[in-house]
N, C-alpha and C. Protein backbone atom coordinates (compact mmCIF):
# COMPACT_ATOMS: atom_id res chain seq x y z
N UNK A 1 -138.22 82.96 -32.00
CA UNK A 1 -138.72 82.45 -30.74
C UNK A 1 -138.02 81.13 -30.36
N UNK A 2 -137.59 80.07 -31.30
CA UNK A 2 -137.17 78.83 -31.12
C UNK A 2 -135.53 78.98 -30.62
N UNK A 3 -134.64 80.12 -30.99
CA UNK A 3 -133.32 80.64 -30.20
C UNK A 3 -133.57 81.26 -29.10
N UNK A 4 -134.97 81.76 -28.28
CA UNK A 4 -134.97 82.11 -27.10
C UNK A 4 -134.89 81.12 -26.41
N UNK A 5 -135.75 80.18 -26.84
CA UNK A 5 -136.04 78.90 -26.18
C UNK A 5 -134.96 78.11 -26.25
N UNK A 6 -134.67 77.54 -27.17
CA UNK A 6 -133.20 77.07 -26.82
C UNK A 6 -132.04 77.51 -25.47
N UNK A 7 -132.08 79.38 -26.06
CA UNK A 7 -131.05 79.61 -24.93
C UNK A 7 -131.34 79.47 -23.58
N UNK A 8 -132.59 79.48 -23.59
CA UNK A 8 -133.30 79.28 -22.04
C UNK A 8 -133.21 77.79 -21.50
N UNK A 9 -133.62 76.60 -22.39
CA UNK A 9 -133.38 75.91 -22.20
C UNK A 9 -131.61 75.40 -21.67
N UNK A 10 -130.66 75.66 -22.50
CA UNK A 10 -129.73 75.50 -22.16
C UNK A 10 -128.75 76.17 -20.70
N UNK A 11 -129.47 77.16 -20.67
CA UNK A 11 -129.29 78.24 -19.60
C UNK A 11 -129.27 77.11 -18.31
N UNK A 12 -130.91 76.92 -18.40
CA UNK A 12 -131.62 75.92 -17.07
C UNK A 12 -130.69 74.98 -17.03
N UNK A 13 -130.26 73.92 -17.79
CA UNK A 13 -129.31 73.22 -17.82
C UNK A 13 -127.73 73.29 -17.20
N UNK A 14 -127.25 74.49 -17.85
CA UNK A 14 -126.34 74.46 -17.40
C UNK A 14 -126.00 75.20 -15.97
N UNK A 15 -127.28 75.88 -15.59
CA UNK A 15 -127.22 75.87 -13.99
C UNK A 15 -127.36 74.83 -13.10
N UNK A 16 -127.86 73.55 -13.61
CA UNK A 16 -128.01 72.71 -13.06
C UNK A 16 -126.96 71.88 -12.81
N UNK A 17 -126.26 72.03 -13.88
CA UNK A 17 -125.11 71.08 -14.01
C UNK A 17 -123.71 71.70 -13.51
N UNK A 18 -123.92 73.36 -13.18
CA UNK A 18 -122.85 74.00 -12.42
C UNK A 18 -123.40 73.44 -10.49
N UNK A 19 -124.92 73.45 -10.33
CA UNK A 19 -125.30 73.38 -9.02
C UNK A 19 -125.03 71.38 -8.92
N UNK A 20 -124.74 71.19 -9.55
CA UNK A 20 -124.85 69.52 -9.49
C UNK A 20 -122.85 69.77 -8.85
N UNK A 21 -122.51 70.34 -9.52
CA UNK A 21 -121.21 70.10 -9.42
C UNK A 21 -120.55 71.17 -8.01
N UNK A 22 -121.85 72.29 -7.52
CA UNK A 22 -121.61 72.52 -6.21
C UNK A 22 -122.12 71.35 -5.02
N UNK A 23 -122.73 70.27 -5.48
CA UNK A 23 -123.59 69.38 -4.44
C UNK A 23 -122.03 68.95 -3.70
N UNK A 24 -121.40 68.46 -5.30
CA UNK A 24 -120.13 67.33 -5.09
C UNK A 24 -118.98 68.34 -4.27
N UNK A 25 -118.82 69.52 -4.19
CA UNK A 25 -118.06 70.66 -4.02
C UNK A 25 -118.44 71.04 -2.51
N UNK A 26 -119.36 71.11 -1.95
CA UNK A 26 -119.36 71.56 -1.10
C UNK A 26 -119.68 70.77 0.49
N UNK A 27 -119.01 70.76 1.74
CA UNK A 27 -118.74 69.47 2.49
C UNK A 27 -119.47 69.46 3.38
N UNK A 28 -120.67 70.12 3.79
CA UNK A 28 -121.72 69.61 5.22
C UNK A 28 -122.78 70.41 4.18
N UNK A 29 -123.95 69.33 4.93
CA UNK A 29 -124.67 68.82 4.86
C UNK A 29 -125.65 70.49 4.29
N UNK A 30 -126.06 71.76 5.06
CA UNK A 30 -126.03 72.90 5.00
C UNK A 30 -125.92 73.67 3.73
N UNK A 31 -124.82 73.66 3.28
CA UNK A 31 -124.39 74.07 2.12
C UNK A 31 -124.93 73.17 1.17
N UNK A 32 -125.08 72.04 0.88
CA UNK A 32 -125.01 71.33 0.39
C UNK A 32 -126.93 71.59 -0.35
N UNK A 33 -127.51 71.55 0.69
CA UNK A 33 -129.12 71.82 0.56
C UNK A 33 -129.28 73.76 -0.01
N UNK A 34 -128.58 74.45 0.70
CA UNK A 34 -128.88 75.79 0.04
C UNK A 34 -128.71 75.60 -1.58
N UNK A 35 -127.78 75.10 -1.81
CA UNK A 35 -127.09 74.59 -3.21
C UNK A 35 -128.67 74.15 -4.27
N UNK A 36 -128.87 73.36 -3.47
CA UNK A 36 -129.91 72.28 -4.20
C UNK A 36 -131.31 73.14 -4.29
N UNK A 37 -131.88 73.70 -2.78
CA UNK A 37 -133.34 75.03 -2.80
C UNK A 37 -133.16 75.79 -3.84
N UNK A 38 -131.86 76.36 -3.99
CA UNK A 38 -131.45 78.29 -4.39
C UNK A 38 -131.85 77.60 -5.85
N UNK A 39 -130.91 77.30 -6.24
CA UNK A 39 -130.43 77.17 -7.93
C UNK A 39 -131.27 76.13 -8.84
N UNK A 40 -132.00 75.19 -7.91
CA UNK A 40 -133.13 74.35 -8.67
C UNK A 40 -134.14 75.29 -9.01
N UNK A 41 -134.79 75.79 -8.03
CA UNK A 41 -135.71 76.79 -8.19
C UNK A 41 -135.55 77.70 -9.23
N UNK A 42 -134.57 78.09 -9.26
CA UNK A 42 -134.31 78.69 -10.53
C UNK A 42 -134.25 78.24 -11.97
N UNK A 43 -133.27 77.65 -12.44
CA UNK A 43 -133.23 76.45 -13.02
C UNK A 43 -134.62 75.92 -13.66
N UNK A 44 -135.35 75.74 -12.85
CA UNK A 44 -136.88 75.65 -13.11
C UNK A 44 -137.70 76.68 -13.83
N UNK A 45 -137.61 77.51 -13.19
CA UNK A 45 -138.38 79.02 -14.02
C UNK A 45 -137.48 79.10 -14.67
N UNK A 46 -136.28 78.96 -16.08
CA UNK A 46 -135.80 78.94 -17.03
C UNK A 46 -136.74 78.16 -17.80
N UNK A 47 -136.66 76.87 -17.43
CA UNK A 47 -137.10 75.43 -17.98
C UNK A 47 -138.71 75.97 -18.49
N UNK A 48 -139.41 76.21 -17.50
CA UNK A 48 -140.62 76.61 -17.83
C UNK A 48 -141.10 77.42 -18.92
N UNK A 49 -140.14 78.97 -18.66
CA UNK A 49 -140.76 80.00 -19.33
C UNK A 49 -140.19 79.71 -21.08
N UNK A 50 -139.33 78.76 -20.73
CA UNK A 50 -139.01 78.22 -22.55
C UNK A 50 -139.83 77.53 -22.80
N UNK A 51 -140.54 76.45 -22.14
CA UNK A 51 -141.78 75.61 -22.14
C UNK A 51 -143.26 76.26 -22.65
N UNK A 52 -143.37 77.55 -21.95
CA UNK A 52 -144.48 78.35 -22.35
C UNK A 52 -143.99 79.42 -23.47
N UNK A 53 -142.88 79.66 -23.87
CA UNK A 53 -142.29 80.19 -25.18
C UNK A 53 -142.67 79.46 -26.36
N UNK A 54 -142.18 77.98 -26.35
CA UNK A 54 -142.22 76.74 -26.93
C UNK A 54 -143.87 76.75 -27.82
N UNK A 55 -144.50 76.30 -26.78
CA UNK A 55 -145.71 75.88 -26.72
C UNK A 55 -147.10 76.87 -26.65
N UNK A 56 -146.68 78.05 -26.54
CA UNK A 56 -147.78 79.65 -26.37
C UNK A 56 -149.47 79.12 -26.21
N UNK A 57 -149.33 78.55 -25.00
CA UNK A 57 -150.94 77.97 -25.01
C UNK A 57 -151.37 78.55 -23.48
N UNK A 58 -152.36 78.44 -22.98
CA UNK A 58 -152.97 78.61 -21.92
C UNK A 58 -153.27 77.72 -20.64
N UNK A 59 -153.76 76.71 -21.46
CA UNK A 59 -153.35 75.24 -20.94
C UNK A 59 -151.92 75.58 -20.82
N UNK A 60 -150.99 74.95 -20.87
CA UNK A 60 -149.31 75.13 -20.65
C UNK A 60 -149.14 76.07 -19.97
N UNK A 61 -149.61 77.44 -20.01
CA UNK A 61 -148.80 78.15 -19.01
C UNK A 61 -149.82 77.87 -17.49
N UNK A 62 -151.02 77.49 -17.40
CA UNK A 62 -152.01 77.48 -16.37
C UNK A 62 -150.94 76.02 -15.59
N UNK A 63 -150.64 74.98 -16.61
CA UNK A 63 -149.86 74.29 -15.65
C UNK A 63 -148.42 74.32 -15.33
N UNK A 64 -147.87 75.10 -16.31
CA UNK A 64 -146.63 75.36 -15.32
C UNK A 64 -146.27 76.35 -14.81
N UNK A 65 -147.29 77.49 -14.51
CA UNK A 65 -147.52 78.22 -13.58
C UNK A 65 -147.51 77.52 -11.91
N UNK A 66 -148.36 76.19 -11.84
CA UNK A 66 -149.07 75.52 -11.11
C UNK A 66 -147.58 74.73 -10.36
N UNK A 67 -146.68 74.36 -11.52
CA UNK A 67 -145.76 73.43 -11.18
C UNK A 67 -144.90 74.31 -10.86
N UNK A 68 -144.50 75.74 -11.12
CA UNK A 68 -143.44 76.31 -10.25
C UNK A 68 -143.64 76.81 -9.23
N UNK A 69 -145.18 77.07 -8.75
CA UNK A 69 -145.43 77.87 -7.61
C UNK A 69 -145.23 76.35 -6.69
N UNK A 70 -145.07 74.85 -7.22
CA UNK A 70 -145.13 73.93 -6.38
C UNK A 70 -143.66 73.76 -5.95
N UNK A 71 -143.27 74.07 -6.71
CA UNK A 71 -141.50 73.67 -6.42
C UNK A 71 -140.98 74.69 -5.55
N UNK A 72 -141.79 76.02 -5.60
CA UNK A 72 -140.97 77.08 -4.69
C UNK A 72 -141.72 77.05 -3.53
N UNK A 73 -142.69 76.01 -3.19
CA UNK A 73 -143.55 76.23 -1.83
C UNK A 73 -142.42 74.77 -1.59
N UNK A 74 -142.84 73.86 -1.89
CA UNK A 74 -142.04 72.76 -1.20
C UNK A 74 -140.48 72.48 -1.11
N UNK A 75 -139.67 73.18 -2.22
CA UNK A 75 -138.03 72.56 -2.28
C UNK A 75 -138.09 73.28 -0.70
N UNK A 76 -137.68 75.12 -0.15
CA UNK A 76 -137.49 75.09 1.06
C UNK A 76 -137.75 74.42 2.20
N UNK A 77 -139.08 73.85 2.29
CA UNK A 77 -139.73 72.53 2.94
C UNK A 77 -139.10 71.12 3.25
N UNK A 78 -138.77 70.87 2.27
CA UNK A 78 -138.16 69.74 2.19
C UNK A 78 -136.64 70.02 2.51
N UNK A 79 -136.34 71.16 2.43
CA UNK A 79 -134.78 71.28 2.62
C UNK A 79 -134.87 71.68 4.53
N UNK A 80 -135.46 71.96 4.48
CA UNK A 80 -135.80 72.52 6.24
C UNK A 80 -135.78 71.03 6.51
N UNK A 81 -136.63 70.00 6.40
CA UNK A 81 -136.90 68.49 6.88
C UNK A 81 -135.83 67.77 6.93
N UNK A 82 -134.77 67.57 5.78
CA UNK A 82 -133.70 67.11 5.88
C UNK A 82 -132.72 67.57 6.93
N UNK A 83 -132.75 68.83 7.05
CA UNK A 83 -131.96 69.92 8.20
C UNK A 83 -131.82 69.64 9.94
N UNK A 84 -133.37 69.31 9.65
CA UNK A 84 -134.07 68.82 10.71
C UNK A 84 -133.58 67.72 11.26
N UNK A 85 -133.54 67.06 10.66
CA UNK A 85 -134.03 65.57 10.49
C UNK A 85 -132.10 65.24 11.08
N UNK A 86 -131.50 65.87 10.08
CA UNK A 86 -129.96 65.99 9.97
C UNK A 86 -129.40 66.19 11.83
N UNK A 87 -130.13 67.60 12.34
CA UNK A 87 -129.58 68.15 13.41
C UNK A 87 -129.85 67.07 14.65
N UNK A 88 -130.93 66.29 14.78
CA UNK A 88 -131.79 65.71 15.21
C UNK A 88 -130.71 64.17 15.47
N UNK A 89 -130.30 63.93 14.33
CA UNK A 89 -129.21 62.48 14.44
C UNK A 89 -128.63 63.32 14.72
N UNK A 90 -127.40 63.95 14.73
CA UNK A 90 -126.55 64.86 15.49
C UNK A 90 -126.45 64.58 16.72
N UNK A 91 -127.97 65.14 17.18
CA UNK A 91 -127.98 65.66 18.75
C UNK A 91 -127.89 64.22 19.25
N UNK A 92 -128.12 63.09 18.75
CA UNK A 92 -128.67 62.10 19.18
C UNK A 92 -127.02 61.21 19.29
N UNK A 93 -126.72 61.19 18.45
CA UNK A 93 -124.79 60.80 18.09
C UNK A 93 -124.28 61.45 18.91
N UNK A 94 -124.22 62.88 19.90
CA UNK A 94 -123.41 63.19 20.27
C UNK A 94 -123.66 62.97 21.98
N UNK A 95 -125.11 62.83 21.89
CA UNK A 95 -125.46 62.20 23.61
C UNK A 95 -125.11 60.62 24.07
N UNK A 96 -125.14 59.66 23.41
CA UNK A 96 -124.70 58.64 23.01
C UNK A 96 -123.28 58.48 23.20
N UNK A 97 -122.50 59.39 23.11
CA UNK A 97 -120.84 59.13 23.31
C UNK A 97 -120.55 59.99 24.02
């Protein structure tokens, strides 16, 4: 059980650290956030289900059950806001000149 977890662990990791290195890779703003929603989210449910591998409790999985259903309701959320927020100075920069 402790080599599942490991590989899971490392898994999560190194998606992170391939999506870290699409942040730097990829050039508007767009891409840049799909990058960060898609592959965190994921990344996460790795992290977790080695967490509840790890640890085989009830407690533990009741809360990180709790903490991934939070990350997949809000990362799109927050990536929409920035988008927003993004298009919004845009419109505003380009009436202006």
């Amino acid at each position: 059980m402790e080599v599942v977890t490991g590989i899971l662990i490392l898994a999560g990791a190194l998606i992170v650290f391939i999506a870290s290195a699409g942040i730097v890779r990829f050039g508007n703003l767009y891409a840049r956030t799909h990058v960060v929603t898609k592959v965190s989210s994921f990344a996460m449910l790795l992290l977790l289900i080695a967490v509840n591998l790890h640890f085989m409790s009830l407690r533990v999985f009741i809360v990180t059950l709790i903490v991934f259903h939070v990350v997949i309701v809000l990362a799109p959320v927050g990536a929409h806001v920035i988008v927003k927020v993004n298009r919004k100075i845009d419109e505003e920069s380009n009436q202006g000149s």
